[in-house]
N, C-alpha and C. Protein backbone atom coordinates (compact mmCIF):
# COMPACT_ATOMS: atom_id res chain seq x y z
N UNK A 1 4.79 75.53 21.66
CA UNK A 1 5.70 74.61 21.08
C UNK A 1 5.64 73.25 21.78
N UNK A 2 5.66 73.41 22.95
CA UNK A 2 5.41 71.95 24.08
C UNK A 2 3.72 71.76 23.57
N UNK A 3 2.78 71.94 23.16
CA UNK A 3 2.09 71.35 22.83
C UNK A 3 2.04 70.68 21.60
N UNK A 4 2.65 71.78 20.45
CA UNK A 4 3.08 71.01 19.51
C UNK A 4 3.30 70.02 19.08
N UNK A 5 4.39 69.89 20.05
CA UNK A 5 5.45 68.65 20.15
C UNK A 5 4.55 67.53 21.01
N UNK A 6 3.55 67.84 21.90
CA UNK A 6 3.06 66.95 22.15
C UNK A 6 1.52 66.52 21.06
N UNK A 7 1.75 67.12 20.65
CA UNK A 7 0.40 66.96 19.66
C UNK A 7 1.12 66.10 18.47
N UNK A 8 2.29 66.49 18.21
CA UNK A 8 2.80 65.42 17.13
C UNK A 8 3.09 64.12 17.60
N UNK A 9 4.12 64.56 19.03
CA UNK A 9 4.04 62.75 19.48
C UNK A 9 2.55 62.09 19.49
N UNK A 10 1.85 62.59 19.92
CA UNK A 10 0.42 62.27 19.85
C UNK A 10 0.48 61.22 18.46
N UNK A 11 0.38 62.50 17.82
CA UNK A 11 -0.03 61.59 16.52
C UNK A 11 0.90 60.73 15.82
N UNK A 12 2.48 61.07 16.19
CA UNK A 12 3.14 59.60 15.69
C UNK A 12 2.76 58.57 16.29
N UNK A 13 2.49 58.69 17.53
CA UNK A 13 2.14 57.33 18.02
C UNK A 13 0.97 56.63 17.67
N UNK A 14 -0.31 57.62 17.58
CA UNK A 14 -1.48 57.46 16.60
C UNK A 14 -1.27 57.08 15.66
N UNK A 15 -0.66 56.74 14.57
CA UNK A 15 0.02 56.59 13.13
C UNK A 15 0.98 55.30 13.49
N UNK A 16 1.79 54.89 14.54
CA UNK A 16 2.44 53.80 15.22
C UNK A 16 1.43 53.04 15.36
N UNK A 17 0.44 53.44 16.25
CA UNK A 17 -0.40 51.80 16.86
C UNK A 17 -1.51 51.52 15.41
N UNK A 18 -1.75 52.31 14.36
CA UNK A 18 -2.22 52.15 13.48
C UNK A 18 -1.84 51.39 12.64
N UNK A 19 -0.19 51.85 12.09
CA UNK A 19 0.57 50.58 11.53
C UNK A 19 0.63 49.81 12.30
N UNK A 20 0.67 49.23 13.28
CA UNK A 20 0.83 48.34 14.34
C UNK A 20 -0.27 47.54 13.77
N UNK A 21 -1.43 47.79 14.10
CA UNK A 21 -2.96 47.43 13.65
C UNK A 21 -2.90 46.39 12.08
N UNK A 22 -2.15 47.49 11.40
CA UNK A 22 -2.54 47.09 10.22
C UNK A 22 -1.65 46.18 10.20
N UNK A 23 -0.30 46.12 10.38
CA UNK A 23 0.74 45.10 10.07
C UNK A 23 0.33 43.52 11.31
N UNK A 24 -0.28 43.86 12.20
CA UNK A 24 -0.85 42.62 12.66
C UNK A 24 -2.11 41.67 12.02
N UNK A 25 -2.85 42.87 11.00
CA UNK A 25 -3.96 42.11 10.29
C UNK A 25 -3.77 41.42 9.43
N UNK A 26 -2.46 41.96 8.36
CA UNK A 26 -2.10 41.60 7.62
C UNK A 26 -0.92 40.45 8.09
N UNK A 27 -0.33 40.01 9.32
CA UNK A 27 -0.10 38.80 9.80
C UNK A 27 -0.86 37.97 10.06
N UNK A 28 -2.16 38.31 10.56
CA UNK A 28 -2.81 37.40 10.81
C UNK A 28 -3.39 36.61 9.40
N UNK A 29 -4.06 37.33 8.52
CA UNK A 29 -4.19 37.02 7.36
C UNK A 29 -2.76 36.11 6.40
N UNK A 30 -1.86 36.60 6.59
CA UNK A 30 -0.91 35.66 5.85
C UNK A 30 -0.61 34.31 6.47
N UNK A 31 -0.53 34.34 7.80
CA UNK A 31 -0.63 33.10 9.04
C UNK A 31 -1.93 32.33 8.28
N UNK A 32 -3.13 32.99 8.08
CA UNK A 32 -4.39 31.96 7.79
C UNK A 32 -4.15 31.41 6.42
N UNK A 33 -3.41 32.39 5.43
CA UNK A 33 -3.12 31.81 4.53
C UNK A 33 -2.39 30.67 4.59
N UNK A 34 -1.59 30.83 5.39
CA UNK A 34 -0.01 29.70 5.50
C UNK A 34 -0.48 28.54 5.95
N UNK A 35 -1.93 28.59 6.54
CA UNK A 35 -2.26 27.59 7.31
C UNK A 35 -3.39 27.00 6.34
N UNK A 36 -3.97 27.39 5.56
CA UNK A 36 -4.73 27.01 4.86
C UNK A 36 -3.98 25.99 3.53
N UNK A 37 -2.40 26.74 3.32
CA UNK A 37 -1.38 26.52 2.16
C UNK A 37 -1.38 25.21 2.83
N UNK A 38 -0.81 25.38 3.89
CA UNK A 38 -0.57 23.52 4.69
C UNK A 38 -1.58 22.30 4.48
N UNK A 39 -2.76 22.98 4.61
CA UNK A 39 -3.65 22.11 4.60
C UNK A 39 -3.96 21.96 3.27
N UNK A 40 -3.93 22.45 2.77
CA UNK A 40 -3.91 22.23 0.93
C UNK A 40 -2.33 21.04 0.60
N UNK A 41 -1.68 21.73 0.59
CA UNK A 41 -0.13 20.85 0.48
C UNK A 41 -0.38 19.34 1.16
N UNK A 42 -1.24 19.70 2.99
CA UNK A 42 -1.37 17.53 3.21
C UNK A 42 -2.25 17.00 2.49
N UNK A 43 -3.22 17.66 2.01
CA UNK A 43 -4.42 17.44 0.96
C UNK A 43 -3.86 16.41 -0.43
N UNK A 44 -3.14 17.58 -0.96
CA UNK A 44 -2.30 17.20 -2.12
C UNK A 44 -1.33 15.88 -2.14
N UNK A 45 -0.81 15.84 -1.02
CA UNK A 45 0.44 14.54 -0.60
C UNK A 45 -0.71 13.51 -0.49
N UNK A 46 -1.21 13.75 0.28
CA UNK A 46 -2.19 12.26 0.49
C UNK A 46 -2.96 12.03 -1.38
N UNK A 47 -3.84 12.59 -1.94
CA UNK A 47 -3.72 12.42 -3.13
C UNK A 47 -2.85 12.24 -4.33
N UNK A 48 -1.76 12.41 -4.22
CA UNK A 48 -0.68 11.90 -4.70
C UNK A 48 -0.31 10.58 -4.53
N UNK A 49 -0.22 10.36 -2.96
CA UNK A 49 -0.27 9.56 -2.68
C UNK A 49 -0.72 7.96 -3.48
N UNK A 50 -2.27 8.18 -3.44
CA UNK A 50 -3.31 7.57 -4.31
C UNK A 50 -2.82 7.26 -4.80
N UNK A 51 -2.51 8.59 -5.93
CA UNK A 51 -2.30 8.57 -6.67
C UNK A 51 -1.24 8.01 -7.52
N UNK A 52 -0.36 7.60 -7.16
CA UNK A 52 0.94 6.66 -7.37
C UNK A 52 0.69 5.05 -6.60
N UNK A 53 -0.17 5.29 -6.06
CA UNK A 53 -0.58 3.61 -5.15
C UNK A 53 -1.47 2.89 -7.07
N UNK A 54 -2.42 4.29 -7.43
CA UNK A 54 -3.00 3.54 -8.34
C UNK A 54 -2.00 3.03 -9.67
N UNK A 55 -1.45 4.19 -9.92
CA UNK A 55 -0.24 3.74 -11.23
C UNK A 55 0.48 3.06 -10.72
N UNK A 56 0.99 2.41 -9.53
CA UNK A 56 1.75 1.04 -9.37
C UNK A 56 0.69 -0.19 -9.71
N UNK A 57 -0.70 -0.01 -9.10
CA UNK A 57 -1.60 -1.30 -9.51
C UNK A 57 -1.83 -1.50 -11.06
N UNK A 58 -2.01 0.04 -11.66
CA UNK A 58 -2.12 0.01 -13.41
C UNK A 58 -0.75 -0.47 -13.48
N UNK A 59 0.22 -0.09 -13.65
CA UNK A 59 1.02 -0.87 -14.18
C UNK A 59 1.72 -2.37 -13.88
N UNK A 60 1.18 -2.62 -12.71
CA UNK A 60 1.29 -4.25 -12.44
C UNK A 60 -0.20 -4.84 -13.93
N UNK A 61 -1.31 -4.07 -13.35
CA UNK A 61 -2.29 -5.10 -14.46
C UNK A 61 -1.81 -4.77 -16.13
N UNK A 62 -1.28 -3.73 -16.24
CA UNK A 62 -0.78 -3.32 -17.93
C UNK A 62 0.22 -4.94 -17.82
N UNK A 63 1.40 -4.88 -17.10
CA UNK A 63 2.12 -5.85 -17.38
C UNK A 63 1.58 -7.29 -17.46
N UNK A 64 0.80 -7.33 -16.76
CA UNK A 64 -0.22 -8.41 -16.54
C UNK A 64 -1.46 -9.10 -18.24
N UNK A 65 -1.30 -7.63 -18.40
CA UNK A 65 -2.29 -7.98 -19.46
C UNK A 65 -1.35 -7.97 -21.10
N UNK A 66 -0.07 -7.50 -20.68
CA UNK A 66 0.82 -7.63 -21.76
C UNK A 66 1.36 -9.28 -21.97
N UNK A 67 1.39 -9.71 -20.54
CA UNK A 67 1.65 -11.35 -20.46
C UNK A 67 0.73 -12.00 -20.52
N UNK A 68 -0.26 -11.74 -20.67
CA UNK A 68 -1.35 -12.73 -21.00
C UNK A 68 -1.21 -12.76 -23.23
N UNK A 69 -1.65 -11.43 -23.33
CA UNK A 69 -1.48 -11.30 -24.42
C UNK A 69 -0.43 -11.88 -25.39
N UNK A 70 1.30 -11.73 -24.74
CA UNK A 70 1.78 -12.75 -25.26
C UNK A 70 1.82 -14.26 -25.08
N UNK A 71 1.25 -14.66 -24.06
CA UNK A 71 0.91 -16.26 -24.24
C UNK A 71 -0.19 -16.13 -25.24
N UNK A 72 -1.26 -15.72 -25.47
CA UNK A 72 -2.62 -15.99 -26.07
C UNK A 72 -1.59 -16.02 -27.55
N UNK A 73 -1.06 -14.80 -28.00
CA UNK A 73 -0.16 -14.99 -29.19
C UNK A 73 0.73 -16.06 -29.22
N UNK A 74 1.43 -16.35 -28.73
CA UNK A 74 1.98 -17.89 -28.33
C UNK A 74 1.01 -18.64 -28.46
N UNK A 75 0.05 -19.56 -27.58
CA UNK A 75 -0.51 -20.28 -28.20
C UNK A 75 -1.44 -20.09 -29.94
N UNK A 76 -1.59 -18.94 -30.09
CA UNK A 76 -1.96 -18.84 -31.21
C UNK A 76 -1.49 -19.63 -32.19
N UNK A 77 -0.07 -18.94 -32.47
CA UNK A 77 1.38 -19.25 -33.45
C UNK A 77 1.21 -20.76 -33.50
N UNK A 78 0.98 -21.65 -31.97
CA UNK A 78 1.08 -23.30 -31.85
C UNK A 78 -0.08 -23.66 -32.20
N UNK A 79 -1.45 -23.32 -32.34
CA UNK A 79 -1.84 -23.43 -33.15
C UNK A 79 -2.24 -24.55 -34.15
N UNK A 80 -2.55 -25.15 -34.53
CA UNK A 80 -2.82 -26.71 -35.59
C UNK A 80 -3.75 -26.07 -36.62
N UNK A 81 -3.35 -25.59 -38.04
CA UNK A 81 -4.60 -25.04 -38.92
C UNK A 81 -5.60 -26.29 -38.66
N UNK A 82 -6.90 -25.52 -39.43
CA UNK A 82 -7.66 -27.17 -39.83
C UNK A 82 -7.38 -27.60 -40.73
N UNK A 83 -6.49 -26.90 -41.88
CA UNK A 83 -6.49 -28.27 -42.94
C UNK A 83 -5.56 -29.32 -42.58
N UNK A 84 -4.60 -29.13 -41.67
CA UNK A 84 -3.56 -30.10 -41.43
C UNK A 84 -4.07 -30.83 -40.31
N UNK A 85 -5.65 -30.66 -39.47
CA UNK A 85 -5.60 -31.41 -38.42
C UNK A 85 -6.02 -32.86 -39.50
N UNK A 86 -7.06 -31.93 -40.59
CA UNK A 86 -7.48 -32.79 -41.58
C UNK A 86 -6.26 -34.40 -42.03
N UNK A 87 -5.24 -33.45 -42.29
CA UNK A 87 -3.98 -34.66 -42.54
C UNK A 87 -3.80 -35.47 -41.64
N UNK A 88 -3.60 -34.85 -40.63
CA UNK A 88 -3.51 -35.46 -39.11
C UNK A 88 -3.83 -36.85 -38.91
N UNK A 89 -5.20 -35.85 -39.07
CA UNK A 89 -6.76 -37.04 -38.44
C UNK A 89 -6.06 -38.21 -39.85
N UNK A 90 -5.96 -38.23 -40.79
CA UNK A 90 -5.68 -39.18 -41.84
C UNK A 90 -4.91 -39.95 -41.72
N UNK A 91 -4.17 -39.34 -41.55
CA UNK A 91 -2.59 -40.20 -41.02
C UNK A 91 -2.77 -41.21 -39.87
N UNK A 92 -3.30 -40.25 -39.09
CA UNK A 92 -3.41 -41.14 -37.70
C UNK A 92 -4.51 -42.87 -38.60
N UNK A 93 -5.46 -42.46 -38.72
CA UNK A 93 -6.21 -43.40 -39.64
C UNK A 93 -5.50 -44.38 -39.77
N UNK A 94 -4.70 -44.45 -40.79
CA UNK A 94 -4.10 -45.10 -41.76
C UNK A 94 -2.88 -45.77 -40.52
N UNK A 95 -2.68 -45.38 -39.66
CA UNK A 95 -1.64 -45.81 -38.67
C UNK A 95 -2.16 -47.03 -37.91
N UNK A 96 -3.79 -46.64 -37.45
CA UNK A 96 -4.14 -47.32 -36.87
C UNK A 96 -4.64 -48.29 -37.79
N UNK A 97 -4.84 -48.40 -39.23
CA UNK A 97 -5.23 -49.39 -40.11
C UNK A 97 -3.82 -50.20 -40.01
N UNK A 98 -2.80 -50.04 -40.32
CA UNK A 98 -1.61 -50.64 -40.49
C UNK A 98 -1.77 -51.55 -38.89
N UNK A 99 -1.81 -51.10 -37.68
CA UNK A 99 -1.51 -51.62 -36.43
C UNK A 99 -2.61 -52.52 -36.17
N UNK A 100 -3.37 -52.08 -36.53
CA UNK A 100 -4.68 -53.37 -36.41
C UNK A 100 -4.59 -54.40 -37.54
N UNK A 101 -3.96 -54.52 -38.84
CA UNK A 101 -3.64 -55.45 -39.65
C UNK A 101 -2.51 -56.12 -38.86
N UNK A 102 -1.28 -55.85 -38.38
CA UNK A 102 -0.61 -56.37 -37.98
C UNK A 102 -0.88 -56.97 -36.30
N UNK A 103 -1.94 -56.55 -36.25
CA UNK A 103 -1.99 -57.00 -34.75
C UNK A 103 -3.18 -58.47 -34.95
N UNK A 104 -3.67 -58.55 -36.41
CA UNK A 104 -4.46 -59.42 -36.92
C UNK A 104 -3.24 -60.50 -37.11
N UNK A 105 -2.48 -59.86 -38.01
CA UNK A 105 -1.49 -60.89 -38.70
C UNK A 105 -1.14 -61.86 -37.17
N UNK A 106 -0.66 -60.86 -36.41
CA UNK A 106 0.14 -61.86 -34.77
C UNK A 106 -0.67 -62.70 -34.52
N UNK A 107 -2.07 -62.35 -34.42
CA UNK A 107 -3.26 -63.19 -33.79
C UNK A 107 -3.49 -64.81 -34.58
N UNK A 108 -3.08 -64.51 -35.62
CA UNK A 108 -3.49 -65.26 -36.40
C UNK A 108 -2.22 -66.30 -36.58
N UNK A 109 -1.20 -65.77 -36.42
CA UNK A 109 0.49 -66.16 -36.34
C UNK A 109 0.20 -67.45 -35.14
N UNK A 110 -0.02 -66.75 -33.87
CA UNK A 110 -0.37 -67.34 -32.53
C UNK A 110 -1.28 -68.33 -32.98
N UNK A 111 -2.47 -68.58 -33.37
CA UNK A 111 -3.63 -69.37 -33.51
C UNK A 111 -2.56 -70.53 -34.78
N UNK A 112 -1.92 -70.09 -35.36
CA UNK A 112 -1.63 -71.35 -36.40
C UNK A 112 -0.63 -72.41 -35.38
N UNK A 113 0.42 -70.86 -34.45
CA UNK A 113 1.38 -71.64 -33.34
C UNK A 113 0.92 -72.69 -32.29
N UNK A 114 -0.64 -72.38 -32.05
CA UNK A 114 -1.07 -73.10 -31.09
C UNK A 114 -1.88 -74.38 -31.65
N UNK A 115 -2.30 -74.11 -32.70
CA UNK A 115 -3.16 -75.30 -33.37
C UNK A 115 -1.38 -76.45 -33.66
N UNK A 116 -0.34 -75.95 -34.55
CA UNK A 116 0.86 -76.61 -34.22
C UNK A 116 1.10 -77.02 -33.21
N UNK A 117 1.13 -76.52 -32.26
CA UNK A 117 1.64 -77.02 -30.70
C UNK A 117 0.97 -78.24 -30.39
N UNK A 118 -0.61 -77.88 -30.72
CA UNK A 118 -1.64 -79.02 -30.14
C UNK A 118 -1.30 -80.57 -30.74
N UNK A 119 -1.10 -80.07 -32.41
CA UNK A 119 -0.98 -81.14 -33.05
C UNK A 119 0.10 -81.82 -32.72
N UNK A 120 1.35 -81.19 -32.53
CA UNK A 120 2.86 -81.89 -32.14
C UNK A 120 2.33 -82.64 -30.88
N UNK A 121 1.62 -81.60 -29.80
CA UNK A 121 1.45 -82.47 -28.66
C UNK A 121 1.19 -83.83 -28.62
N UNK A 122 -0.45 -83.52 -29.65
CA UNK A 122 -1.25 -84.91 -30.11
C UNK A 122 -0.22 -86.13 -30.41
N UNK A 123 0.67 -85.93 -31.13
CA UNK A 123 1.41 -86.60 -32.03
C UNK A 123 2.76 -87.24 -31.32
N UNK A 124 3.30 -86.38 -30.35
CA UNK A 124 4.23 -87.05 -29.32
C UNK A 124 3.79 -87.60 -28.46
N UNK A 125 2.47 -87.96 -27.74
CA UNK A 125 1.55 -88.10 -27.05
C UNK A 125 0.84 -89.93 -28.11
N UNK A 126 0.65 -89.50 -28.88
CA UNK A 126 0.84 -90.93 -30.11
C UNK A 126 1.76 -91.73 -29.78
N UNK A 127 2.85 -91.10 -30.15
CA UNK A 127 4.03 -92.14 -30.02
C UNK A 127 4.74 -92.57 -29.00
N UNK A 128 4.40 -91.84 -27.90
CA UNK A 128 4.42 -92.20 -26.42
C UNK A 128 3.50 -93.66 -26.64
N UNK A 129 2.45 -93.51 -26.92
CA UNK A 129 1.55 -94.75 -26.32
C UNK A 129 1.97 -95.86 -27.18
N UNK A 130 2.60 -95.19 -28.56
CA UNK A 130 2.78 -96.42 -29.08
C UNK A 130 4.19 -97.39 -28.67
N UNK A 131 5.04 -96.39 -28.46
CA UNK A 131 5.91 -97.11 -27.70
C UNK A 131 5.80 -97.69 -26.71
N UNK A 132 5.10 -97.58 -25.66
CA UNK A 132 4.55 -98.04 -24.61
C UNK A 132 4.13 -99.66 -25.02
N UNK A 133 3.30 -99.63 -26.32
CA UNK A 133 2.53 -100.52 -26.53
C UNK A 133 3.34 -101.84 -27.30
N UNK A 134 4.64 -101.05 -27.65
CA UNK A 134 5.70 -102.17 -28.21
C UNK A 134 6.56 -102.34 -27.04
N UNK A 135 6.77 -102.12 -26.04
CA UNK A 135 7.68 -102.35 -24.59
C UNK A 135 7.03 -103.12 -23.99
């Protein structure tokens, strides 16, 4: 019976350091997992990371290219068709025909004022001497 009993402790304990064995392999293995999970997880953060660094730059250039787009449409809208530069250009024409007639007319206004002037001059300049010539 005392051997028995030592033959079973025997083997519980045989059957102890066995689970022992096994439940340390299987720590060690979940530890490598856990450690591998980590390094996957800083993996992931740092790519994320990126990854939100890049969708802040896309969406600065989206906005970027949405404001360009509405100026280009803006100036579009302002715009001058050609048939109206056509009018334009005409008008303007005809503006500068009017301003150059009248800038003839002045010239010519001036040239009659000064040929007058000369003559009055001439002519008070006359009667200066002739008075002179009766004193």
């Amino acid at each position: 019976m005392q051997r028995s009993l030592e033959e079973e402790a025997a083997t519980h304990e045989q059957a102890i350091l066995d689970l022992r064995a096994k439940y340390q392999k299987q720590l060690e293995d979940l530890s490598e997992v856990v450690e591998q999970q980590k390094k996957a997880r800083t993996q992931l953060e740092k790519l994320r990371g990126g990854l939100e660094a890049e969708k802040h730059e896309l969406d600065a250039e989206v906005k970027s290219v949405q404001a360009a787009k509405q100026v280009r449409t803006k100036r579009k809208a302002e715009e001058v068709p050609p048939e109206m530069l056509d009018e334009i250009k005409k008008k303007a024409t005809k503006d500068v025909e009017a301003i150059q007639k009248q800038l003839d007319e002045a010239l010519s206004a001036k040239e009659r004022a000064e040929r007058s002037k000369t003559k009055l001059q001439q002519e008070v300049g006359l009667c200066m001497s002739e008075a002179l010539a009766v004193t």
